[in-house]
N, C-alpha and C. Protein backbone atom coordinates (compact mmCIF):
# COMPACT_ATOMS: atom_id res chain seq x y z
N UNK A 1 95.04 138.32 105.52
CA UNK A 1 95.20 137.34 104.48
C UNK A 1 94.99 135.95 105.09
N UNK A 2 93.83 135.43 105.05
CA UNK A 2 93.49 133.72 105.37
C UNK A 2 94.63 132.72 104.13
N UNK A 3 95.46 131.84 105.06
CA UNK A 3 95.75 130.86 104.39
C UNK A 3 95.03 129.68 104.70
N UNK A 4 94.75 128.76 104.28
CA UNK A 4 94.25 127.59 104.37
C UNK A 4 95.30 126.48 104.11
N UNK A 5 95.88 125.67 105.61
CA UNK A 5 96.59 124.28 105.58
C UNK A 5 95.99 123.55 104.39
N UNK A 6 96.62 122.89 103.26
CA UNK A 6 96.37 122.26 102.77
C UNK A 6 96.84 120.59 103.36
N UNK A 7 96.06 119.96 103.34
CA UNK A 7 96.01 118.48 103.45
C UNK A 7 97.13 117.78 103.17
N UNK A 8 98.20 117.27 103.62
CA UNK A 8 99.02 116.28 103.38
C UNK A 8 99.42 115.29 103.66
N UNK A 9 99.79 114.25 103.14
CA UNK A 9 99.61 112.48 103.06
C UNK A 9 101.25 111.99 102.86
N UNK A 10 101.72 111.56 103.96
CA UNK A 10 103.33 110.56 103.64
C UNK A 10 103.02 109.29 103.31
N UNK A 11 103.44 109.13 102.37
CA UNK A 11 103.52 107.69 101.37
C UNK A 11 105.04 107.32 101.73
N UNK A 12 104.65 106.14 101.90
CA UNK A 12 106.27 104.88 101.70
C UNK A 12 105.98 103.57 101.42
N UNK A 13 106.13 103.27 100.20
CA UNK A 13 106.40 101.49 99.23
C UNK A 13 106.95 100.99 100.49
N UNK A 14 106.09 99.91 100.60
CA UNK A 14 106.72 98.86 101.83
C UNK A 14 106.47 97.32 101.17
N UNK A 15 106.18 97.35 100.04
CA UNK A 15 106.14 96.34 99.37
C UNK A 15 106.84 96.67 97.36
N UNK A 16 107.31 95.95 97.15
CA UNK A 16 108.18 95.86 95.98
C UNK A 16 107.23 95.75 94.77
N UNK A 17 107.48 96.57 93.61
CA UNK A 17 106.53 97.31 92.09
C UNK A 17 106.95 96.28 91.62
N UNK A 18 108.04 95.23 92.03
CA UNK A 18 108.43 94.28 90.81
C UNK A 18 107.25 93.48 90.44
N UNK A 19 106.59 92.62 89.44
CA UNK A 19 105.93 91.73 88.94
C UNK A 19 104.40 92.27 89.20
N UNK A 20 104.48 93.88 89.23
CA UNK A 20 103.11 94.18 89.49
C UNK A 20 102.16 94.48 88.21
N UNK A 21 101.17 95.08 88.55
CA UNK A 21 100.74 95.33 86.71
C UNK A 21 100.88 96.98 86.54
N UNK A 22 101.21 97.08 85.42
CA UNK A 22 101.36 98.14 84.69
C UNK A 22 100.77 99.56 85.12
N UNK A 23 99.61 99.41 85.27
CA UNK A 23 98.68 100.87 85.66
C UNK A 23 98.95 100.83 87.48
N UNK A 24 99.56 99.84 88.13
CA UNK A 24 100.13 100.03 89.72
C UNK A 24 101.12 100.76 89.44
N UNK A 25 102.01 100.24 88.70
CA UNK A 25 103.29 100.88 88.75
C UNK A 25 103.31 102.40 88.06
N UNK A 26 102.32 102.80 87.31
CA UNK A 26 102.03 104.05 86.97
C UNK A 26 101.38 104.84 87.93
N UNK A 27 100.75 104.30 88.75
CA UNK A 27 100.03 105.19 90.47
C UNK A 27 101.13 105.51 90.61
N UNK A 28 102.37 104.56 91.08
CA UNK A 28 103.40 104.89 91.68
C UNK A 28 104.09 105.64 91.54
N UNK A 29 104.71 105.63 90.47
CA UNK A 29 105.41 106.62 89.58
C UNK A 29 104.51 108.50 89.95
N UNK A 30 103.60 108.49 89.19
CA UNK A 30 102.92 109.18 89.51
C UNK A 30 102.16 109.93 90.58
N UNK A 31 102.33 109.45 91.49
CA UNK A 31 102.55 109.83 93.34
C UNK A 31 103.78 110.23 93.61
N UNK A 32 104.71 109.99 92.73
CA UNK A 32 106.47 110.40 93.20
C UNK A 32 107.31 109.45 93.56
N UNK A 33 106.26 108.15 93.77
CA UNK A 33 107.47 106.88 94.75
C UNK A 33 108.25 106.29 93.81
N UNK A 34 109.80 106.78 93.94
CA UNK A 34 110.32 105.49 92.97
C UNK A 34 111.51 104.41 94.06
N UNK A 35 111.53 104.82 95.24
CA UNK A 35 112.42 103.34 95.81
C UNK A 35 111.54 103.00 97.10
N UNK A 36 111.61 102.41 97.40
CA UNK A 36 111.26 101.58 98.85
C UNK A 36 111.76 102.28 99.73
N UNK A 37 110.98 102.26 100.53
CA UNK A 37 111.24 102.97 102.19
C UNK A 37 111.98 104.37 102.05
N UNK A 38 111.56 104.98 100.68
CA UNK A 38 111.83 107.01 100.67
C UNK A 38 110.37 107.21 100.67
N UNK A 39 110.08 108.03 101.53
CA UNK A 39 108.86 108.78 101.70
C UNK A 39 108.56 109.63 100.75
N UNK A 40 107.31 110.11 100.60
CA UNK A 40 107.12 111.33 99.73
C UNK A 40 105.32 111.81 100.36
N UNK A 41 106.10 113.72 100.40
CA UNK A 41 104.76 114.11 100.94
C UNK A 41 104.03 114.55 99.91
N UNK A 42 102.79 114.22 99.43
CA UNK A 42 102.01 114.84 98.36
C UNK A 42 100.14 115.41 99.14
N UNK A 43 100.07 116.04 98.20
CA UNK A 43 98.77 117.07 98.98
C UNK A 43 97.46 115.85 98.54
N UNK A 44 96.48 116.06 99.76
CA UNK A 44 95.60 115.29 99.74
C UNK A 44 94.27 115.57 99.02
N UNK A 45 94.43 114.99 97.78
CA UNK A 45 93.46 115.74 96.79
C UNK A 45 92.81 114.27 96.38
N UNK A 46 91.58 114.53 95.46
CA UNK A 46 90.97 113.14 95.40
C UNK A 46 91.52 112.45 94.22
N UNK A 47 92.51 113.39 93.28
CA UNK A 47 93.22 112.43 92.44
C UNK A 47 94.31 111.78 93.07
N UNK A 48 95.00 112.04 93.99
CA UNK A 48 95.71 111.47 94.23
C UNK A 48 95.42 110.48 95.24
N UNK A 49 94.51 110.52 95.66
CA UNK A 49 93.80 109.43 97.15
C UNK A 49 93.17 108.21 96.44
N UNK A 50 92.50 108.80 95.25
CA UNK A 50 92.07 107.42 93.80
C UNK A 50 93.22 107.01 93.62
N UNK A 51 94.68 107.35 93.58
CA UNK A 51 95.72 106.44 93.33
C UNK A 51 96.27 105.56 94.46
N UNK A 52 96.17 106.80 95.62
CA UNK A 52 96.57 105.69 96.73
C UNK A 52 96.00 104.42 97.14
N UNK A 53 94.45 104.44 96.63
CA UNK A 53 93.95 103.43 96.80
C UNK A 53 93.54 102.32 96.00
N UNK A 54 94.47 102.71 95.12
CA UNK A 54 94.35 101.38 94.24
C UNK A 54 95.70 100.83 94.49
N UNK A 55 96.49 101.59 94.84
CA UNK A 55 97.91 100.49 95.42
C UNK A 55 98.10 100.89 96.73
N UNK A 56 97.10 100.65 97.18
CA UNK A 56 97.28 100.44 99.25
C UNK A 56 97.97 99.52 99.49
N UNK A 57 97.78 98.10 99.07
CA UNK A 57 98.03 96.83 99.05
C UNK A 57 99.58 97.31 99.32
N UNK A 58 100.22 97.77 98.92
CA UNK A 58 101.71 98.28 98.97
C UNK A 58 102.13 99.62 99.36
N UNK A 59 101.21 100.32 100.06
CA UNK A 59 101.66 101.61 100.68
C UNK A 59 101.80 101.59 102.29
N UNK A 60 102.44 102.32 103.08
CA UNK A 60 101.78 102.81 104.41
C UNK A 60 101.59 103.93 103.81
N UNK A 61 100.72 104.39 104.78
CA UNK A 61 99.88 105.76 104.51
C UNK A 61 99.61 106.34 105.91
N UNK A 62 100.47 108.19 106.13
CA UNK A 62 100.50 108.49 107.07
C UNK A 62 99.63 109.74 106.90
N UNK A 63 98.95 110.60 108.03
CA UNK A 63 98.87 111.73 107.72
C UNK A 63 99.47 112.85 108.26
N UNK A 64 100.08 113.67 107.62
CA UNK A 64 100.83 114.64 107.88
C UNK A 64 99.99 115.89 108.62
């Protein structure tokens, strides 16, 4: 039985959702991040890498 590692990406808000616009704060949400400096591991797929990179500006981005 072949498994295949799937791809995974640690996200952590190192910058604050306050006064941001609307569809940022919906990446966010939607990636899993809701506080500052809690990580979250999500699988590295191209919907979710189109989100990371529209709010890089406020992510670190590790790879797992």
């Amino acid at each position: 039985m072949a498994t295949s590692k799937v791809k995974q990406v640690k996200l952590t808000v190192v910058r604050s959702m306050n006064g941001r616009l609307k569809a940022h704060k919906s990446c966010a949400r939607g990636l899993g991040l809701r506080k500052m400096h809690n990580p979250v591991v999500v699988n590295d797929t191209p919907e979710n890498r189109g989100m990371i990179n529209k709010i890089s500006y406020m992510l670190k981005v590790e790879e797992v």
